[in-house]
PDB file of N, CA and C in Angstrom:
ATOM      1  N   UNK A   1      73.469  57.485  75.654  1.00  0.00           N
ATOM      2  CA  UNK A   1      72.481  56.731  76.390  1.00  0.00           C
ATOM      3  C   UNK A   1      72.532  55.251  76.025  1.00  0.00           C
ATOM      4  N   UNK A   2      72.320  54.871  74.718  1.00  0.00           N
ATOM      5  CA  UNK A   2      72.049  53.770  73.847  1.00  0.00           C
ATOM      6  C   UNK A   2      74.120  53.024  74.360  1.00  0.00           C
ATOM      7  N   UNK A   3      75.221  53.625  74.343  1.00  0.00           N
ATOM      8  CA  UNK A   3      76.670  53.281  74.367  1.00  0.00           C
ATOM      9  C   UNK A   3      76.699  53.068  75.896  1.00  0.00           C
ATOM     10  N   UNK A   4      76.802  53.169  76.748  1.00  0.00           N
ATOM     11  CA  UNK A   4      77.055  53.397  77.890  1.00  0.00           C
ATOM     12  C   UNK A   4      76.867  51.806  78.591  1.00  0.00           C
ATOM     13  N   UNK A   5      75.727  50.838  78.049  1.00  0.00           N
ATOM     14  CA  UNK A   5      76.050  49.543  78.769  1.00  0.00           C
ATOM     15  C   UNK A   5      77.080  48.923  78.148  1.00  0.00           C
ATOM     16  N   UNK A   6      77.786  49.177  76.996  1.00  0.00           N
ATOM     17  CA  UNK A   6      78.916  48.765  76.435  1.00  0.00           C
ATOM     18  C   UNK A   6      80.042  48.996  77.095  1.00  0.00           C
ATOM     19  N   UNK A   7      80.258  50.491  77.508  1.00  0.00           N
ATOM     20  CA  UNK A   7      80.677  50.740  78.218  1.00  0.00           C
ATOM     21  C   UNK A   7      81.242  50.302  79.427  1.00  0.00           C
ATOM     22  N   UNK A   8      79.929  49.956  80.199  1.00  0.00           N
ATOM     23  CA  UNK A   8      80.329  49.626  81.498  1.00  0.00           C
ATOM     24  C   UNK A   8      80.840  47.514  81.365  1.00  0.00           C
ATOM     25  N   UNK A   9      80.052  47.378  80.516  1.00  0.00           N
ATOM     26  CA  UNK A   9      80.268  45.710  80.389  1.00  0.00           C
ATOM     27  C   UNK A   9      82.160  46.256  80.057  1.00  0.00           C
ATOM     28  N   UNK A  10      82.740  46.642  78.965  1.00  0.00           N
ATOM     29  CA  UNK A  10      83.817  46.586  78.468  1.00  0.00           C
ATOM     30  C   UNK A  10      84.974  46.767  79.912  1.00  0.00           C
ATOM     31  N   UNK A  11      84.134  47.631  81.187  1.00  0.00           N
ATOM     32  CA  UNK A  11      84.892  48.338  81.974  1.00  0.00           C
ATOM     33  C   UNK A  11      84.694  47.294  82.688  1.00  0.00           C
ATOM     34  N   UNK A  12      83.996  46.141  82.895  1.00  0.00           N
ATOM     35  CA  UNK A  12      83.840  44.881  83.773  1.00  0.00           C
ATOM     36  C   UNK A  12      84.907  44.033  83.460  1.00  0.00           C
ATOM     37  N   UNK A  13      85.046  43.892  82.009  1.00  0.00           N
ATOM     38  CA  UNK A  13      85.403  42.696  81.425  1.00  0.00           C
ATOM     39  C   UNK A  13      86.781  42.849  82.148  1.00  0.00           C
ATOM     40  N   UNK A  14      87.504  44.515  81.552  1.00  0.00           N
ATOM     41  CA  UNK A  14      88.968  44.619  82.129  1.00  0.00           C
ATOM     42  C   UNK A  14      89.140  44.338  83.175  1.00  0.00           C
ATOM     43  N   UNK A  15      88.068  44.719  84.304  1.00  0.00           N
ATOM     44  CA  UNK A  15      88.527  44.525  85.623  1.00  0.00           C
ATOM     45  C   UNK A  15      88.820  43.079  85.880  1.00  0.00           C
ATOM     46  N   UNK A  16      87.853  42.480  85.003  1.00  0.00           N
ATOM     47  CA  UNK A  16      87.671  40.402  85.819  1.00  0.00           C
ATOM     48  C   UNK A  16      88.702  40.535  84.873  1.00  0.00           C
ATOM     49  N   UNK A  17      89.656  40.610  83.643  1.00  0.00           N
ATOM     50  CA  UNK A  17      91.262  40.349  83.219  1.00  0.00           C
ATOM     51  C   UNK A  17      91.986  40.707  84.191  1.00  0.00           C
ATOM     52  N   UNK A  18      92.174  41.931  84.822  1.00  0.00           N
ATOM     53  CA  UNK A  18      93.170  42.527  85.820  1.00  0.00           C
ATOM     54  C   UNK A  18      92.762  41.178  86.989  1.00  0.00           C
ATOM     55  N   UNK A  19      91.682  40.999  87.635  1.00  0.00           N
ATOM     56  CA  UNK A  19      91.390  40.028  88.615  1.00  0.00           C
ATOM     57  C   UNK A  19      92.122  39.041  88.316  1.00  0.00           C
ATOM     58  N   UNK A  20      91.951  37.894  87.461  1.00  0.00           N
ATOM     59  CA  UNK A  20      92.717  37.129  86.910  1.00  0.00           C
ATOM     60  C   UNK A  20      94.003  36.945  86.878  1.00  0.00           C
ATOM     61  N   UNK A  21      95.175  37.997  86.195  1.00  0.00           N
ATOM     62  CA  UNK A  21      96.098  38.107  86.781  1.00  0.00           C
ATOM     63  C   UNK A  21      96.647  37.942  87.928  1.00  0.00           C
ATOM     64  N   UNK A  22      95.887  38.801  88.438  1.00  0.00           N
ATOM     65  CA  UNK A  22      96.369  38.902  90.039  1.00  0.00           C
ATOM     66  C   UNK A  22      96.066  38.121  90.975  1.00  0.00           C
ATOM     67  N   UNK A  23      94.947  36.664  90.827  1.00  0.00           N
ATOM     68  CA  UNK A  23      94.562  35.807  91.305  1.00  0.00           C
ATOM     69  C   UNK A  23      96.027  34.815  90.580  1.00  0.00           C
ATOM     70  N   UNK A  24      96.323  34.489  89.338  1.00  0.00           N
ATOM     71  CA  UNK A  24      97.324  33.774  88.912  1.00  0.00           C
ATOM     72  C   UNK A  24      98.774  34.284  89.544  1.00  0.00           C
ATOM     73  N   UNK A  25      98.534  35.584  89.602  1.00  0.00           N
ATOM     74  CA  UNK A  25     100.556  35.549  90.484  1.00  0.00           C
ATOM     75  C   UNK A  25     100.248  35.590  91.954  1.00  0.00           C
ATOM     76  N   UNK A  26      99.274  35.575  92.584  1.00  0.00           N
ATOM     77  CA  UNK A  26      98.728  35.033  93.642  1.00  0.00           C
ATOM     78  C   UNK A  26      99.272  33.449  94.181  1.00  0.00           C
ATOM     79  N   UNK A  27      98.438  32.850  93.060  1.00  0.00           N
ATOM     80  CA  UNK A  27      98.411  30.593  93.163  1.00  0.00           C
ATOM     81  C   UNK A  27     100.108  30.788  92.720  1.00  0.00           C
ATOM     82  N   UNK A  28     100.515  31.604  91.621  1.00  0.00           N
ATOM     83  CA  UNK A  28     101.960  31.298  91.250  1.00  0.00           C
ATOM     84  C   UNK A  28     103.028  31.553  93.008  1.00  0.00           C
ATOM     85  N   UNK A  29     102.689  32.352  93.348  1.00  0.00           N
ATOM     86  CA  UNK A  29     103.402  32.521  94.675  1.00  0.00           C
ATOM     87  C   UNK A  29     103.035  31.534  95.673  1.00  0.00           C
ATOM     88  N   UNK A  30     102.001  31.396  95.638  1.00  0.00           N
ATOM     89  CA  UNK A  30     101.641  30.257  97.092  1.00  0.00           C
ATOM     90  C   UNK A  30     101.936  28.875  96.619  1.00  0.00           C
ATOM     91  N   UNK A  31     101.791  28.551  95.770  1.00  0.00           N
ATOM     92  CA  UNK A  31     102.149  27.475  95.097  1.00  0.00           C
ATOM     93  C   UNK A  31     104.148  27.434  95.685  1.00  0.00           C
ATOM     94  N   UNK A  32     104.541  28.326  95.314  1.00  0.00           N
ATOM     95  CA  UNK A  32     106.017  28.175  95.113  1.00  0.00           C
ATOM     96  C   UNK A  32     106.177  27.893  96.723  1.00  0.00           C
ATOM     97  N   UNK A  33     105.795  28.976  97.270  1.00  0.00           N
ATOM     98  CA  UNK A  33     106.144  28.635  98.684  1.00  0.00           C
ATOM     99  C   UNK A  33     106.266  27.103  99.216  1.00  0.00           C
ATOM    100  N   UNK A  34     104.384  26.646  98.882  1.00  0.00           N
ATOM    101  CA  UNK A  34     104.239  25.598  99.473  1.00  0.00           C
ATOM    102  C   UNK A  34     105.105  24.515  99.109  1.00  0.00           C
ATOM    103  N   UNK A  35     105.934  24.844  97.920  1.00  0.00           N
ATOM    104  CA  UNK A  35     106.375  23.922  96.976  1.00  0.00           C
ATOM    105  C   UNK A  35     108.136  23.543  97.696  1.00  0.00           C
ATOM    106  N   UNK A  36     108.293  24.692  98.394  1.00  0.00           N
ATOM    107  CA  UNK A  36     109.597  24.978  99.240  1.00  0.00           C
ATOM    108  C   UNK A  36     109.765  25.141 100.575  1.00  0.00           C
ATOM    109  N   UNK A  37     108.657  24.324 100.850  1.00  0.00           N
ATOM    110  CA  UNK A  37     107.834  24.081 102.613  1.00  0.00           C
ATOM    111  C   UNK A  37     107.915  22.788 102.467  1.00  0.00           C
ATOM    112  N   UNK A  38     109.599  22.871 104.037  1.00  0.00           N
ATOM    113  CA  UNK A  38     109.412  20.516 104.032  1.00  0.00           C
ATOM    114  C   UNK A  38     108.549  20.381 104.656  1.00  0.00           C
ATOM    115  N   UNK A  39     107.384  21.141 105.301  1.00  0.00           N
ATOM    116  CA  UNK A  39     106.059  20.930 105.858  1.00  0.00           C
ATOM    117  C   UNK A  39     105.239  21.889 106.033  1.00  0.00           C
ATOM    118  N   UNK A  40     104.321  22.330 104.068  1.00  0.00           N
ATOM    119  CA  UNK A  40     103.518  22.748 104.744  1.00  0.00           C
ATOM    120  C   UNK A  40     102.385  22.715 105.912  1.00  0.00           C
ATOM    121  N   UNK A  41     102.018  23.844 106.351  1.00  0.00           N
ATOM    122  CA  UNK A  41     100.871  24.209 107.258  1.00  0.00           C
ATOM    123  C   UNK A  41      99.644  24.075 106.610  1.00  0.00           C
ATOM    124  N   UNK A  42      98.904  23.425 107.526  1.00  0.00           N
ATOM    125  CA  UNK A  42      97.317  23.315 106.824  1.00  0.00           C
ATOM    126  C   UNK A  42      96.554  24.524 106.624  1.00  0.00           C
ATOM    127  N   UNK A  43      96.840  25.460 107.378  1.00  0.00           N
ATOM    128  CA  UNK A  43      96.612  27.065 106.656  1.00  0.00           C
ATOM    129  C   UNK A  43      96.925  27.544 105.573  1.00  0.00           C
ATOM    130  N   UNK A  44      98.207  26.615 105.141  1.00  0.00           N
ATOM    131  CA  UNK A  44      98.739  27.277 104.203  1.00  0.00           C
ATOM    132  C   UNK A  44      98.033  26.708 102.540  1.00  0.00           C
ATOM    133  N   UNK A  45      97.937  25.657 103.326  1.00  0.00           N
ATOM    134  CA  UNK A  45      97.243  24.597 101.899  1.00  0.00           C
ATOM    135  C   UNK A  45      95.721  25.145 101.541  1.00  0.00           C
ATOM    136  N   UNK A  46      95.212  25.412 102.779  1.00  0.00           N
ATOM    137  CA  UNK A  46      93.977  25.863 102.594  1.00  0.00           C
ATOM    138  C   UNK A  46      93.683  27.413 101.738  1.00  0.00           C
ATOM    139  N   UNK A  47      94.811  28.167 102.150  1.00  0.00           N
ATOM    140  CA  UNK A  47      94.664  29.340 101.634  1.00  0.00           C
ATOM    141  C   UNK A  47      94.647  28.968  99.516  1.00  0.00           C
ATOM    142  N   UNK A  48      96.225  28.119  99.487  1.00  0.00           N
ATOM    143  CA  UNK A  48      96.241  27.669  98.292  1.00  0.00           C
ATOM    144  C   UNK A  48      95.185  27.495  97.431  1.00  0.00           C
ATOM    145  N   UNK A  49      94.887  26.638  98.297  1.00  0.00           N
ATOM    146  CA  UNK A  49      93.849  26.013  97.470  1.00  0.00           C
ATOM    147  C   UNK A  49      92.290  26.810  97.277  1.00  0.00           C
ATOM    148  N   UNK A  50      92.004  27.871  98.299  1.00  0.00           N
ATOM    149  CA  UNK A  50      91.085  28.989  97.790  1.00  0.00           C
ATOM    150  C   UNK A  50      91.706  29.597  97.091  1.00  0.00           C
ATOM    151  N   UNK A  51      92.882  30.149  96.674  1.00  0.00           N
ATOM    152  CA  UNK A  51      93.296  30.635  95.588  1.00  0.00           C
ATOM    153  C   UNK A  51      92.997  30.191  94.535  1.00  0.00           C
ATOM    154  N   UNK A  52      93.631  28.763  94.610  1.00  0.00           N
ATOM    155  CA  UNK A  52      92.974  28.532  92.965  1.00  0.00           C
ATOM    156  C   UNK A  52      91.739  28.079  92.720  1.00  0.00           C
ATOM    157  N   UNK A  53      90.818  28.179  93.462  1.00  0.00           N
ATOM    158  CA  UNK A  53      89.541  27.797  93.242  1.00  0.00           C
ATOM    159  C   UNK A  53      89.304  29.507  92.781  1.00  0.00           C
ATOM    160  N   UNK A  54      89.541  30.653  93.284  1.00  0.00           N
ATOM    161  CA  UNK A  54      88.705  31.465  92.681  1.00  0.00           C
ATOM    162  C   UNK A  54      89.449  31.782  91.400  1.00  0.00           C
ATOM    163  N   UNK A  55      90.447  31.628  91.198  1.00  0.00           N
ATOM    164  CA  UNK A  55      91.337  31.848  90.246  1.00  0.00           C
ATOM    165  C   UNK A  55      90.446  31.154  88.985  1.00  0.00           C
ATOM    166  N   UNK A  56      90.214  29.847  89.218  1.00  0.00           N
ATOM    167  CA  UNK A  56      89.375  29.148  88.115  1.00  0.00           C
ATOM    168  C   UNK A  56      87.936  29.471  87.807  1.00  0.00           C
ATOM    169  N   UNK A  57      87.474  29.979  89.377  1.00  0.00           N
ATOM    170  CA  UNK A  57      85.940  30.675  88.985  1.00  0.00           C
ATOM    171  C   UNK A  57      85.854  31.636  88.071  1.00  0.00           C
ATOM    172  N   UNK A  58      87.372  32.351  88.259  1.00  0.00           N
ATOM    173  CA  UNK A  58      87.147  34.179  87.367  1.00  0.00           C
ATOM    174  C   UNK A  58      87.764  33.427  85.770  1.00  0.00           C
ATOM    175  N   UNK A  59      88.713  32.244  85.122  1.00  0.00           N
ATOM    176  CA  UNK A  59      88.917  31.882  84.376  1.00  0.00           C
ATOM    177  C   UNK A  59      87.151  31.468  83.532  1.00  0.00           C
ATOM    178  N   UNK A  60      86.315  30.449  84.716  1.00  0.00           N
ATOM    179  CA  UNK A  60      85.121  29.776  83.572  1.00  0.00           C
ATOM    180  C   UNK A  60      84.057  31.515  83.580  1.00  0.00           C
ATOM    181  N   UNK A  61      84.109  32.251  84.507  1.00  0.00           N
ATOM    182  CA  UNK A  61      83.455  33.586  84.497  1.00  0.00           C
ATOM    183  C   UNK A  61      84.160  34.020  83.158  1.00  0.00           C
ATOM    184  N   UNK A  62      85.355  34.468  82.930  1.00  0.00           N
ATOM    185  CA  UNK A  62      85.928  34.901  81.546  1.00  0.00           C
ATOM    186  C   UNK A  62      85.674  34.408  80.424  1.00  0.00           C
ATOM    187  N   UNK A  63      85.195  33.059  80.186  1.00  0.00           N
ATOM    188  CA  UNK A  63      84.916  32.457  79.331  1.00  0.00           C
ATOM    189  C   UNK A  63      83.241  32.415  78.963  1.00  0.00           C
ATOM    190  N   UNK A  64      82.652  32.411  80.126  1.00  0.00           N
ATOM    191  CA  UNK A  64      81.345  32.280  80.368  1.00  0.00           C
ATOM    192  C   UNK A  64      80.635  33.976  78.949  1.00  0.00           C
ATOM    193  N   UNK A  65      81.538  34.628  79.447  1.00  0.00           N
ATOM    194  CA  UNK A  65      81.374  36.335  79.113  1.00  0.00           C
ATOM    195  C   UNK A  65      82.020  36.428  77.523  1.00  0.00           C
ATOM    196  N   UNK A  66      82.883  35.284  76.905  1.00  0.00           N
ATOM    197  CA  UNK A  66      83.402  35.686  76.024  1.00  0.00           C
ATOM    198  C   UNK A  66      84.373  36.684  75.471  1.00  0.00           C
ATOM    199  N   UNK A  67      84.898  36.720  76.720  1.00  0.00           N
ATOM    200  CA  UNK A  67      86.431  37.474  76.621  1.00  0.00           C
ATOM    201  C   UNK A  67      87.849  36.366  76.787  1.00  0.00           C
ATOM    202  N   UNK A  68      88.415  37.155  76.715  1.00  0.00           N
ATOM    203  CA  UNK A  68      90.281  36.756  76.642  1.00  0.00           C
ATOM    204  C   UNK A  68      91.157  37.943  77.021  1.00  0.00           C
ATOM    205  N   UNK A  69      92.704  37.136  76.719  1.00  0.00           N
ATOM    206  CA  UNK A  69      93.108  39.079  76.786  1.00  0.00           C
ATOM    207  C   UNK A  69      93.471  39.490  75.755  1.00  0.00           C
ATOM    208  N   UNK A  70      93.091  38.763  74.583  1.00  0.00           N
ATOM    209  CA  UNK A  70      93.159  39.445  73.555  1.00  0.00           C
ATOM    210  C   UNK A  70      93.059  40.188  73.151  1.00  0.00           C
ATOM    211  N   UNK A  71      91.566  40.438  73.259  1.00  0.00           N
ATOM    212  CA  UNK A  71      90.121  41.185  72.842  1.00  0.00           C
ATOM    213  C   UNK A  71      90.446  42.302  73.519  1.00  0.00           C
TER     214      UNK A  71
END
């Protein structure tokens, strides 16, 4: 009873690490593209660039929480 919000916080934390990742090889791919586009598309920039905006939200969220991927 008393273990179980540990629990579920510990089962959060992994998920926003796994998120993270997968938001970073996300920006790592769109990034490259755009990077090998003699003109990107303004769709394309836009998408980018919501990428790494949430990418950085779930980074100050990770920090906010006091995790890493250490831990």
């Amino acid at each position: 009873m008393f273990g179980r919000g540990k629990k579920v916080r510990k089962e959060m934390d992994q998920q926003l690490l796994t998120d993270i990742r997968k938001m970073k090889k996300e920006w790592e791919v769109l990034n490259s593209i755009m990077e090998q586009s003699i003109e990107p598309s303004d769709e394309g920039l836009q998408d980018l660039a919501l990428v790494k905006a949430k990418y950085f939200y779930l980074l100050r969220e990770a920090r906010v929480r006091g995790i890493n991927a250490l831990s």
